[in-house]
PDB file of N, CA and C in Angstrom:
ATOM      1  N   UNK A   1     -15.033 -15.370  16.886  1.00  0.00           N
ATOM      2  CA  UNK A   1     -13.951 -14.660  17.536  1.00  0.00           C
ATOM      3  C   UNK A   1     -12.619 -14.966  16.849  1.00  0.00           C
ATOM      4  N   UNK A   2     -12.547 -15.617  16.400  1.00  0.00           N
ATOM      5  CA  UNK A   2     -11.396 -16.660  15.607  1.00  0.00           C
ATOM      6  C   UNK A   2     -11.255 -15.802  14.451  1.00  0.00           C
ATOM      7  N   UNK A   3     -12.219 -15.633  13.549  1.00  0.00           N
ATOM      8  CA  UNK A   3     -11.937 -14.614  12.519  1.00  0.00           C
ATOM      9  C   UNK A   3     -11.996 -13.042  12.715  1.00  0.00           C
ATOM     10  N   UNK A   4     -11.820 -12.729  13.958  1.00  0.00           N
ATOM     11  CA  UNK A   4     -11.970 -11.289  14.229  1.00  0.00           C
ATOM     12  C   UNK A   4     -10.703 -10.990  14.431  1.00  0.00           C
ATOM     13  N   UNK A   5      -9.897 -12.385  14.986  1.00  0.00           N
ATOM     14  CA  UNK A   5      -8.486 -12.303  15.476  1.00  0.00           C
ATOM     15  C   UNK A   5      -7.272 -12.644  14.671  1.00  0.00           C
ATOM     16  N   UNK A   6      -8.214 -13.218  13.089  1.00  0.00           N
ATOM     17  CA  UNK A   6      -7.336 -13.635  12.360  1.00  0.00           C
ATOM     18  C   UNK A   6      -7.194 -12.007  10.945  1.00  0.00           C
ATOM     19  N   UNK A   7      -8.368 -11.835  11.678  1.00  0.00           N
ATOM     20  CA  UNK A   7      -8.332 -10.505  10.723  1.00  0.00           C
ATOM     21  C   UNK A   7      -7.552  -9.275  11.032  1.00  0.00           C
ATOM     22  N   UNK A   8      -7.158  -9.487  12.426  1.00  0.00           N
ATOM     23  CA  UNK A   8      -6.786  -8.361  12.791  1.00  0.00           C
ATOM     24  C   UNK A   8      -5.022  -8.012  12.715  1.00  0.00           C
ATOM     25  N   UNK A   9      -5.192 -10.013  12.983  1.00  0.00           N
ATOM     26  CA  UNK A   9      -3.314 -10.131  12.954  1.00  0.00           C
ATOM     27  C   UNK A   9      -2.964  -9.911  11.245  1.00  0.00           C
ATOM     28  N   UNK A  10      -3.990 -10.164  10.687  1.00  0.00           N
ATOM     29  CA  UNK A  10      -3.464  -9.434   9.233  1.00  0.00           C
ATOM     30  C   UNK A  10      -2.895  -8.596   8.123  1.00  0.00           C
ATOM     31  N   UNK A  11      -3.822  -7.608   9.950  1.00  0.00           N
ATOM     32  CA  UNK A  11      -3.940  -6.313   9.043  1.00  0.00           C
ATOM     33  C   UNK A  11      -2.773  -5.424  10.041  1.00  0.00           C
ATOM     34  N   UNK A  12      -2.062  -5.775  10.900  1.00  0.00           N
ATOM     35  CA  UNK A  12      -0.691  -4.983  11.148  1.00  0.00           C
ATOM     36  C   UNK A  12       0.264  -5.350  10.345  1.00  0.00           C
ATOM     37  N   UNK A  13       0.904  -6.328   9.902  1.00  0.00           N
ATOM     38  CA  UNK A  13       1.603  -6.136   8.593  1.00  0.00           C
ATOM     39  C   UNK A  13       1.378  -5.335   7.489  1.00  0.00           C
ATOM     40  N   UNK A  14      -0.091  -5.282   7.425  1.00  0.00           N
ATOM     41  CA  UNK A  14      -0.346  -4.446   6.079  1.00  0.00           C
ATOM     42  C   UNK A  14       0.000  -3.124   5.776  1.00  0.00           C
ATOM     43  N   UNK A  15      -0.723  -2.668   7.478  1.00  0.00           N
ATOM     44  CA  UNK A  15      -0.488  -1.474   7.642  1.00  0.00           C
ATOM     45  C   UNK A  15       1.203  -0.870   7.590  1.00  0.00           C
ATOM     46  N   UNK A  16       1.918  -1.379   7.769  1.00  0.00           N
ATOM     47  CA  UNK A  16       3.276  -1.523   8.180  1.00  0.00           C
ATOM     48  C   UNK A  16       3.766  -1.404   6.305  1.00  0.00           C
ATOM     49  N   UNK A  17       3.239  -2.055   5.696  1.00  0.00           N
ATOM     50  CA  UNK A  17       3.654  -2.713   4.034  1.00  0.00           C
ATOM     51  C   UNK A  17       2.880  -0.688   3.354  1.00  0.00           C
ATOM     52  N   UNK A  18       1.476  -0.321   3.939  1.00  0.00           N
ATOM     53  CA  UNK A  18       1.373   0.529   2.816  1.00  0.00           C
ATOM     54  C   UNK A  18       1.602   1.925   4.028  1.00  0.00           C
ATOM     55  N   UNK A  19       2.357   1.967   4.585  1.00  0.00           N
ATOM     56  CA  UNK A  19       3.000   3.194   5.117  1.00  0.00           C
ATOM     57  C   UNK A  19       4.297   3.342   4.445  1.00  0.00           C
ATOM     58  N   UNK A  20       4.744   2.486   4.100  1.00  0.00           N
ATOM     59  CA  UNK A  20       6.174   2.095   3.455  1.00  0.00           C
ATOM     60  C   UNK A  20       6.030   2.549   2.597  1.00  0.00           C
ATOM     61  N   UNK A  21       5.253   2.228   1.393  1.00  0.00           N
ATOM     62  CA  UNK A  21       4.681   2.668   0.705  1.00  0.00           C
ATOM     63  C   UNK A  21       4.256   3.987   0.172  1.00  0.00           C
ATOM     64  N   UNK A  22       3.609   4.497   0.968  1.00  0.00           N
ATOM     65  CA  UNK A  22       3.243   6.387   1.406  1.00  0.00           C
ATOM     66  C   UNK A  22       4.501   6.687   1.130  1.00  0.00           C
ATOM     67  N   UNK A  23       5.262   6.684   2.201  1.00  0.00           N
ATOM     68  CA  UNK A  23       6.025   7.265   2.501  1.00  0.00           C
ATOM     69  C   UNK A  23       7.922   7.105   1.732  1.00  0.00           C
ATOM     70  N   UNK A  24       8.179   6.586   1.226  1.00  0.00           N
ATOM     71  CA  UNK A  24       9.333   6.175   0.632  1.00  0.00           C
ATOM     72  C   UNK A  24       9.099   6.699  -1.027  1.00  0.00           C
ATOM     73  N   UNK A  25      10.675   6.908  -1.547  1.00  0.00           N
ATOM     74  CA  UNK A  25      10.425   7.611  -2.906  1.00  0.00           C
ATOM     75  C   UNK A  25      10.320   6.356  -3.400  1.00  0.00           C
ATOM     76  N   UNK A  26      10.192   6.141  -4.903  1.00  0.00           N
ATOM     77  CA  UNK A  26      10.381   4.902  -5.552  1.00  0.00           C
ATOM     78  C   UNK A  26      11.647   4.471  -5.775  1.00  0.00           C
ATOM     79  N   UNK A  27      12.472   5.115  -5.900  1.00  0.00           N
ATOM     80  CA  UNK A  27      14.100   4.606  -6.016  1.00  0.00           C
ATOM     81  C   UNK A  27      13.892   3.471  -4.932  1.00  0.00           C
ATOM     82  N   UNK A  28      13.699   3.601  -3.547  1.00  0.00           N
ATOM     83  CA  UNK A  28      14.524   2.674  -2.514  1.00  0.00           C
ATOM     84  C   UNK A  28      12.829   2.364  -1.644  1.00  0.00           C
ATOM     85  N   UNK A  29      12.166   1.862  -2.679  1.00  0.00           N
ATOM     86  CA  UNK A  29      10.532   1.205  -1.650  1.00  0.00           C
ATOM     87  C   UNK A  29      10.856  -0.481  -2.062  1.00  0.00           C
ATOM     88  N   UNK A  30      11.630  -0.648  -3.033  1.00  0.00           N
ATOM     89  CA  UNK A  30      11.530  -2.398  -2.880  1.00  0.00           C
ATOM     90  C   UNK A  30      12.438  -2.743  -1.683  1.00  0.00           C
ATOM     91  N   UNK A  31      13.940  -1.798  -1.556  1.00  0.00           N
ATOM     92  CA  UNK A  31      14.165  -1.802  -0.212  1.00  0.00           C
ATOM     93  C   UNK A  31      14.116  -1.758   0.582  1.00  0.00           C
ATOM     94  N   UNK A  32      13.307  -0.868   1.137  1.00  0.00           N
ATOM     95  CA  UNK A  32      12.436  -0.457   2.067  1.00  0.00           C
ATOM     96  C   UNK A  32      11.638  -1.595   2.741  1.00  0.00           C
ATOM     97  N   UNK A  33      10.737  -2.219   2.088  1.00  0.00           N
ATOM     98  CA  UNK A  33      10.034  -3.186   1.620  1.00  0.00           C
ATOM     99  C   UNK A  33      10.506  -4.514   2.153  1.00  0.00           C
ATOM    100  N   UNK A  34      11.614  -4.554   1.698  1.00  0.00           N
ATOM    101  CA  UNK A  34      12.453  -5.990   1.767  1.00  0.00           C
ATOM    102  C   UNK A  34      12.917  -6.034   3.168  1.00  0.00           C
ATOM    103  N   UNK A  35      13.713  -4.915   3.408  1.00  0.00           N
ATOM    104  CA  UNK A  35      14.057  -4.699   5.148  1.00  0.00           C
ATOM    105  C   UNK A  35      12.890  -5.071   6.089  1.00  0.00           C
ATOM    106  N   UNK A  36      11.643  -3.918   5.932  1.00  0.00           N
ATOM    107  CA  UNK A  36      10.561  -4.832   6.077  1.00  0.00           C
ATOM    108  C   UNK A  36      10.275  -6.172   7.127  1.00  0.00           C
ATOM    109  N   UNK A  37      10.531  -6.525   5.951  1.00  0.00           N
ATOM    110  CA  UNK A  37      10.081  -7.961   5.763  1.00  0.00           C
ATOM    111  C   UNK A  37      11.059  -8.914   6.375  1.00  0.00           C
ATOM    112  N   UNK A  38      12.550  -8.658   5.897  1.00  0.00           N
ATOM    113  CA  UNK A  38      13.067 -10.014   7.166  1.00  0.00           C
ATOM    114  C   UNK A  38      13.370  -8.933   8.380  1.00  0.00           C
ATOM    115  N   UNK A  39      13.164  -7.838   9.128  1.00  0.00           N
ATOM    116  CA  UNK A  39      13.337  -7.727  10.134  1.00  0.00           C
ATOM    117  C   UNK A  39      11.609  -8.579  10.757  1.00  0.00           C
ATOM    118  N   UNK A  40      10.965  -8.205  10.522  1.00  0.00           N
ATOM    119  CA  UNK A  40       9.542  -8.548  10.615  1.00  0.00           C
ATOM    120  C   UNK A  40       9.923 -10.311  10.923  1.00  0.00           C
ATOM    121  N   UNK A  41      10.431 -10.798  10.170  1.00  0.00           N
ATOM    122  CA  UNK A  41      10.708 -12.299   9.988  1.00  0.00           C
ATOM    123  C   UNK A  41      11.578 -12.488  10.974  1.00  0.00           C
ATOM    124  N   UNK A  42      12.498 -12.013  11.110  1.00  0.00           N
ATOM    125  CA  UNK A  42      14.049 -12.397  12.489  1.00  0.00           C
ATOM    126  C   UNK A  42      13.129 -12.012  13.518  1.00  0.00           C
ATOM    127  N   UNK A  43      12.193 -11.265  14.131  1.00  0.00           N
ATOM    128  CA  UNK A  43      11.599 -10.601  15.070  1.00  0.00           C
ATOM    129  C   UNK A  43      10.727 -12.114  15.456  1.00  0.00           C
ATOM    130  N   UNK A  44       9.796 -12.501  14.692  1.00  0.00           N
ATOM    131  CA  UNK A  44       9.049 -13.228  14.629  1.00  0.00           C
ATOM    132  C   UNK A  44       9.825 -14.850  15.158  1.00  0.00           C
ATOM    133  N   UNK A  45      10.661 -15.045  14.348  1.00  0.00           N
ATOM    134  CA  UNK A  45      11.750 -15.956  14.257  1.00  0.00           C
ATOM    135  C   UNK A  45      12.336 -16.209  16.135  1.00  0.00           C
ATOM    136  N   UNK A  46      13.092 -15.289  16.371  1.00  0.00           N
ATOM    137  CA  UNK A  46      13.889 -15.289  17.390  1.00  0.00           C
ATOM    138  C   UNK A  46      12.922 -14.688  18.856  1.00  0.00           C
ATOM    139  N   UNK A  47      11.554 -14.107  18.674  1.00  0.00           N
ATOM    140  CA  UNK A  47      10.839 -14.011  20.034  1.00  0.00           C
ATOM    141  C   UNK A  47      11.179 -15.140  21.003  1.00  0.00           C
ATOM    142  N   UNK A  48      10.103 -16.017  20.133  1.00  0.00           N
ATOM    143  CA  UNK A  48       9.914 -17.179  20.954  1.00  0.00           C
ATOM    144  C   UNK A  48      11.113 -18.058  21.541  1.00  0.00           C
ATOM    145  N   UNK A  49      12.146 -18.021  21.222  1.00  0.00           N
ATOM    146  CA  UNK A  49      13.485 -18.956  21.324  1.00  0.00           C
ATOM    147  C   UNK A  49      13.951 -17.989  22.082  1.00  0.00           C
ATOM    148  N   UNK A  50      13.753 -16.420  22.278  1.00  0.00           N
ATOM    149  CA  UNK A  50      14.312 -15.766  23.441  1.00  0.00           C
ATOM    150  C   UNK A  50      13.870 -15.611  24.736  1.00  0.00           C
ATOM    151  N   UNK A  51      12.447 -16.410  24.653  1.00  0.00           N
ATOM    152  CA  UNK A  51      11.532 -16.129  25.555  1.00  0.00           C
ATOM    153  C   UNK A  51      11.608 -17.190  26.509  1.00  0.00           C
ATOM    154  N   UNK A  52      11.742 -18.499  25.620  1.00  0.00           N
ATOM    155  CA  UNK A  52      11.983 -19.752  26.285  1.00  0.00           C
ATOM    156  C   UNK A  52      13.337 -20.187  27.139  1.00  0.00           C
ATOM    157  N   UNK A  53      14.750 -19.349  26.416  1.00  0.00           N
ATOM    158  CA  UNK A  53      16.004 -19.410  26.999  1.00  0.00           C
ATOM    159  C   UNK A  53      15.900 -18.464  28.082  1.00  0.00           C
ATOM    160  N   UNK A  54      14.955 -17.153  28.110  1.00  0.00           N
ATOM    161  CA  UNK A  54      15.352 -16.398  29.376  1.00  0.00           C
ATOM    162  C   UNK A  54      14.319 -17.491  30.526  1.00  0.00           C
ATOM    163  N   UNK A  55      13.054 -17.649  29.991  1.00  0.00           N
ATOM    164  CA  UNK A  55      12.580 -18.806  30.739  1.00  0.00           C
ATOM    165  C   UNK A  55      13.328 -19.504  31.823  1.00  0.00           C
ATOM    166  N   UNK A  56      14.354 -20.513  30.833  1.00  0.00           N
ATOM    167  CA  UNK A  56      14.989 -21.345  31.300  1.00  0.00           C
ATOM    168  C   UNK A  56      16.138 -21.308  32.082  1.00  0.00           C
ATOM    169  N   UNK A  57      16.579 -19.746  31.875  1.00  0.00           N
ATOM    170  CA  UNK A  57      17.254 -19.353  32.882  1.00  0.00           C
ATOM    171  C   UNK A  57      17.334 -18.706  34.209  1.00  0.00           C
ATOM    172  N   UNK A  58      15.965 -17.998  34.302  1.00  0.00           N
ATOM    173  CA  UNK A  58      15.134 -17.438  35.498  1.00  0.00           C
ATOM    174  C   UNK A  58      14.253 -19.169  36.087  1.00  0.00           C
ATOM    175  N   UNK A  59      14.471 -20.063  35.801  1.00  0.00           N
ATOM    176  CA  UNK A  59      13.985 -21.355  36.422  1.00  0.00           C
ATOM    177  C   UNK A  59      12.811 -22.445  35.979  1.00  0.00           C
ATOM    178  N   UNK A  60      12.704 -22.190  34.722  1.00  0.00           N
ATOM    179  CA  UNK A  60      11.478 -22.862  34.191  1.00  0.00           C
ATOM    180  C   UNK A  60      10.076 -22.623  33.790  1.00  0.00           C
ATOM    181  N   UNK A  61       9.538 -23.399  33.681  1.00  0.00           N
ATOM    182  CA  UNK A  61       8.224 -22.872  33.326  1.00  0.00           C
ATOM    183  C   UNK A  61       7.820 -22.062  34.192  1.00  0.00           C
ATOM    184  N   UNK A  62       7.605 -21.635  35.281  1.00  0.00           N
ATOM    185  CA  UNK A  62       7.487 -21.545  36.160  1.00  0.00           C
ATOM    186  C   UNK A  62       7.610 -19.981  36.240  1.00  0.00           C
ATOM    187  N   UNK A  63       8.639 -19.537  35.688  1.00  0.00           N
ATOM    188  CA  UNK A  63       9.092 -17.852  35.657  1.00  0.00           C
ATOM    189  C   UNK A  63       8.485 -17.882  33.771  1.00  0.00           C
ATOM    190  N   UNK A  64       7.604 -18.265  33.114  1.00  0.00           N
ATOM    191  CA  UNK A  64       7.661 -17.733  31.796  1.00  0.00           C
ATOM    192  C   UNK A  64       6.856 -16.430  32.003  1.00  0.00           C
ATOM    193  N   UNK A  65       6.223 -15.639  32.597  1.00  0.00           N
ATOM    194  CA  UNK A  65       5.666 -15.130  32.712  1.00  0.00           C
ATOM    195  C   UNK A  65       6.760 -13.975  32.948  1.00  0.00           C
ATOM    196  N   UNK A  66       7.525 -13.779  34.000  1.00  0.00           N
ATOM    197  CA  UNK A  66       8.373 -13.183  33.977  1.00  0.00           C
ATOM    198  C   UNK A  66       9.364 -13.093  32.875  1.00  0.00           C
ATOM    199  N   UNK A  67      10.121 -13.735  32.113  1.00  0.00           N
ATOM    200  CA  UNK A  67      10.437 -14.264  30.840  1.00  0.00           C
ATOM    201  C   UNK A  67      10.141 -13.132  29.798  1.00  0.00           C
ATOM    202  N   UNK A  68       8.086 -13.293  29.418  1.00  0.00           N
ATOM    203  CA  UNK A  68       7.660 -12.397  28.515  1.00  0.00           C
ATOM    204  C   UNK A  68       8.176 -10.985  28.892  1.00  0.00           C
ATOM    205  N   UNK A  69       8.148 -10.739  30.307  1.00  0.00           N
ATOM    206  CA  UNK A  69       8.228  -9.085  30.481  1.00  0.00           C
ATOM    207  C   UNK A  69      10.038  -8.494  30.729  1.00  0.00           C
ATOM    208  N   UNK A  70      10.599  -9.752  30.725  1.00  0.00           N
ATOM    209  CA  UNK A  70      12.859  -9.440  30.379  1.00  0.00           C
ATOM    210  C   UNK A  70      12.248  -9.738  28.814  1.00  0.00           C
ATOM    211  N   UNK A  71      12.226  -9.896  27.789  1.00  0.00           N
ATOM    212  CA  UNK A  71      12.086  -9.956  26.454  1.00  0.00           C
ATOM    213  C   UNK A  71      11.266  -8.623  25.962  1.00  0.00           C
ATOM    214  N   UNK A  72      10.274  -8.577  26.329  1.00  0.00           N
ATOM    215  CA  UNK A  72       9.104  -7.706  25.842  1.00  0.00           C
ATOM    216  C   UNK A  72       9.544  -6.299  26.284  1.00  0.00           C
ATOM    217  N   UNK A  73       9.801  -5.991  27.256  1.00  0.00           N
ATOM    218  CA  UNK A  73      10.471  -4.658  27.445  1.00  0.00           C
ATOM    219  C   UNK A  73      11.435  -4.159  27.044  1.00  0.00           C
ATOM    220  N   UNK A  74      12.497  -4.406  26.703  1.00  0.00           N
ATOM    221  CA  UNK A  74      13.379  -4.128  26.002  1.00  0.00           C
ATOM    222  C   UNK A  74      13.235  -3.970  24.385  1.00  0.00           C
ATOM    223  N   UNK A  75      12.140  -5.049  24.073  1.00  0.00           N
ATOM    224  CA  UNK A  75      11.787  -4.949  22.574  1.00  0.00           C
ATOM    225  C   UNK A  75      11.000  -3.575  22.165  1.00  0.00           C
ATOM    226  N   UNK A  76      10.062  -3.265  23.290  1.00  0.00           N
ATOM    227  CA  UNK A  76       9.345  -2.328  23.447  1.00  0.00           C
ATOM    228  C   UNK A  76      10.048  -1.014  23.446  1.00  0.00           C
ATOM    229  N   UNK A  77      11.271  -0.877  24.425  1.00  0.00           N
ATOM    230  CA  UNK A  77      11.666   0.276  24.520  1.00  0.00           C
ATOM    231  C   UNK A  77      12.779   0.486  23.350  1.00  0.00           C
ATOM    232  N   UNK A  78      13.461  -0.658  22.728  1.00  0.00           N
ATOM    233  CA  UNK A  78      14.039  -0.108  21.570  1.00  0.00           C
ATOM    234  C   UNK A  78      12.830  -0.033  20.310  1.00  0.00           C
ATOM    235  N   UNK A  79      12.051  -0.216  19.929  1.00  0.00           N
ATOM    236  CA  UNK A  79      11.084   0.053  18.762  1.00  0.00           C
ATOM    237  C   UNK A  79      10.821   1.403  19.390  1.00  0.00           C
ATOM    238  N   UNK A  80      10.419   2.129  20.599  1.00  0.00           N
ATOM    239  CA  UNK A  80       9.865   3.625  20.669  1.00  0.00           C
ATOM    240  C   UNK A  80      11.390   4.501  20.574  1.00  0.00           C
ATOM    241  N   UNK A  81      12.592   3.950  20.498  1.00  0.00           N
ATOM    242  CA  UNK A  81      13.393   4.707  20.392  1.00  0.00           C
ATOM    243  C   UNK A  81      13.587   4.869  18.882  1.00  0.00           C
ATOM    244  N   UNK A  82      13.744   3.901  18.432  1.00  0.00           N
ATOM    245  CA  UNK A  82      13.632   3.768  16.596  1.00  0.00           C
ATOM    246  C   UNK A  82      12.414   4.931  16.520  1.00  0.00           C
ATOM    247  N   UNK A  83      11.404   4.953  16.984  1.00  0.00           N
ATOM    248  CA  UNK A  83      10.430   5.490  16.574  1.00  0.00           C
ATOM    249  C   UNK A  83      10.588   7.281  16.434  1.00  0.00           C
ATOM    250  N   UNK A  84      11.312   7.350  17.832  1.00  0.00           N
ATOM    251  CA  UNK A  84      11.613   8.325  17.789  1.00  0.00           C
ATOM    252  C   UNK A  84      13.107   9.022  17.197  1.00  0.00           C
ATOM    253  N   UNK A  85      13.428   8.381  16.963  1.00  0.00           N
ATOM    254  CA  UNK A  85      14.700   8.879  15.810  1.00  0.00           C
ATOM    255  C   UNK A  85      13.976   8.926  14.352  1.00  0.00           C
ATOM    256  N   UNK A  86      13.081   8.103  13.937  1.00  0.00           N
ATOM    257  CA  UNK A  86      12.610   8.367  12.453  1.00  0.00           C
ATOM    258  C   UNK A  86      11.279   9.312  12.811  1.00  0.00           C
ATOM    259  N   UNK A  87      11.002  10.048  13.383  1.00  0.00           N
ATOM    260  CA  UNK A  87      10.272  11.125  13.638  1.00  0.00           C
ATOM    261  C   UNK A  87      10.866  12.511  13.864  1.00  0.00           C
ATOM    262  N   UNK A  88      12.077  12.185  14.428  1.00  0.00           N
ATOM    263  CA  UNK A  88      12.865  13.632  14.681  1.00  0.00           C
ATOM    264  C   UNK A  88      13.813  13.727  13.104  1.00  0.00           C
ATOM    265  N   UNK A  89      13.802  12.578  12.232  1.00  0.00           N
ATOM    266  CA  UNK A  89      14.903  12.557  11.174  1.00  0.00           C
ATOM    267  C   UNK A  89      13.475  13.208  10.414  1.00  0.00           C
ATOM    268  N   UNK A  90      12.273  12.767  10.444  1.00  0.00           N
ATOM    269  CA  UNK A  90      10.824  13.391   8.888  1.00  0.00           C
ATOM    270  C   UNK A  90      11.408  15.102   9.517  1.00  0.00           C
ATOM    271  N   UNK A  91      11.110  15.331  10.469  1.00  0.00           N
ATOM    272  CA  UNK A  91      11.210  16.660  11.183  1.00  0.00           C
ATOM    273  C   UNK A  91      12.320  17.490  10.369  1.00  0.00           C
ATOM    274  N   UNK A  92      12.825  17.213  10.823  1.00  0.00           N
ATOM    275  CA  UNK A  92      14.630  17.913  10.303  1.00  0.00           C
ATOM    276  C   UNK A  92      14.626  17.968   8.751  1.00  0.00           C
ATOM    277  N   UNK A  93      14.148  16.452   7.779  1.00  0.00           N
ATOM    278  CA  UNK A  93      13.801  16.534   6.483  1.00  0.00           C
ATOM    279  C   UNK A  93      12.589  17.544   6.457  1.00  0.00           C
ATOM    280  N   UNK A  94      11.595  17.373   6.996  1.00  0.00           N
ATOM    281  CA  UNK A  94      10.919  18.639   6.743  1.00  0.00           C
ATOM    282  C   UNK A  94      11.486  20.198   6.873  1.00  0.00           C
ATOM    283  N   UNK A  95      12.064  20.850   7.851  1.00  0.00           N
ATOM    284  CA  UNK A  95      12.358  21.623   8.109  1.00  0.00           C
ATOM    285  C   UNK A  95      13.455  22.018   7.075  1.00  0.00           C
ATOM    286  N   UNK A  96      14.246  21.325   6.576  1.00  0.00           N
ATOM    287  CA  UNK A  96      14.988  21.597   5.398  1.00  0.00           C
ATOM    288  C   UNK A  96      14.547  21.471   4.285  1.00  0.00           C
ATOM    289  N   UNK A  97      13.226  21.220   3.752  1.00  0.00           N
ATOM    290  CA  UNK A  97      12.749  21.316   2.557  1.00  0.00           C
ATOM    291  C   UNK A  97      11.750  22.442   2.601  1.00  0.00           C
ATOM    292  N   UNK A  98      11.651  23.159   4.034  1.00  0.00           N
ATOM    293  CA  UNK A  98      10.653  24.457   3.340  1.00  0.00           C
ATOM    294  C   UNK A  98      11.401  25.187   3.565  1.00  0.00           C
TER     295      UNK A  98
END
């Protein structure tokens, strides 16, 4: 189970690395790329230290549970908004290139 889970956390970065890839001209994919990568890293970086201070401010261990879901929701609902601004921006680039 251990390697099913180590395989799996693998392979969302990857996926993330060759969509970038696909999709970006070559002028600006090491950029692309690089952004990437330390947002990926600050994300990673600053979860846990946000999770533990809202923790500690809703009362301790005790509320971490609550904690994950003031952190996690907000993370959640700004990534589907990103999502949806670089879906309505391919759109519009599409629509102006035919």
């Amino acid at each position: 189970m251990l390697a099913f889970d180590l395989v799996c956390a693998g392979l969302v970065p990857t996926i993330g690395v060759v969509a970038l890839t696909l999709n970006l001209p070559n002028e600006i994919r090491g950029r692309g790329i690089a952004t990437y990568v330390l947002t990926t890293a600050l994300a990673a970086a600053t979860g846990p230290a946000a999770i533990a201070l809202v923790s500690q401010a809703l009362g301790g261990e005790a509320m971490l549970g609550h904690a994950i879901v003031v952190v996690a929701v907000p993370a959640a609902l700004l990534s589907a908004g990103c999502f949806v601004l670089a879906m309505r921006a391919d759109a519009v680039r599409r629509l102006a290139a035919a």
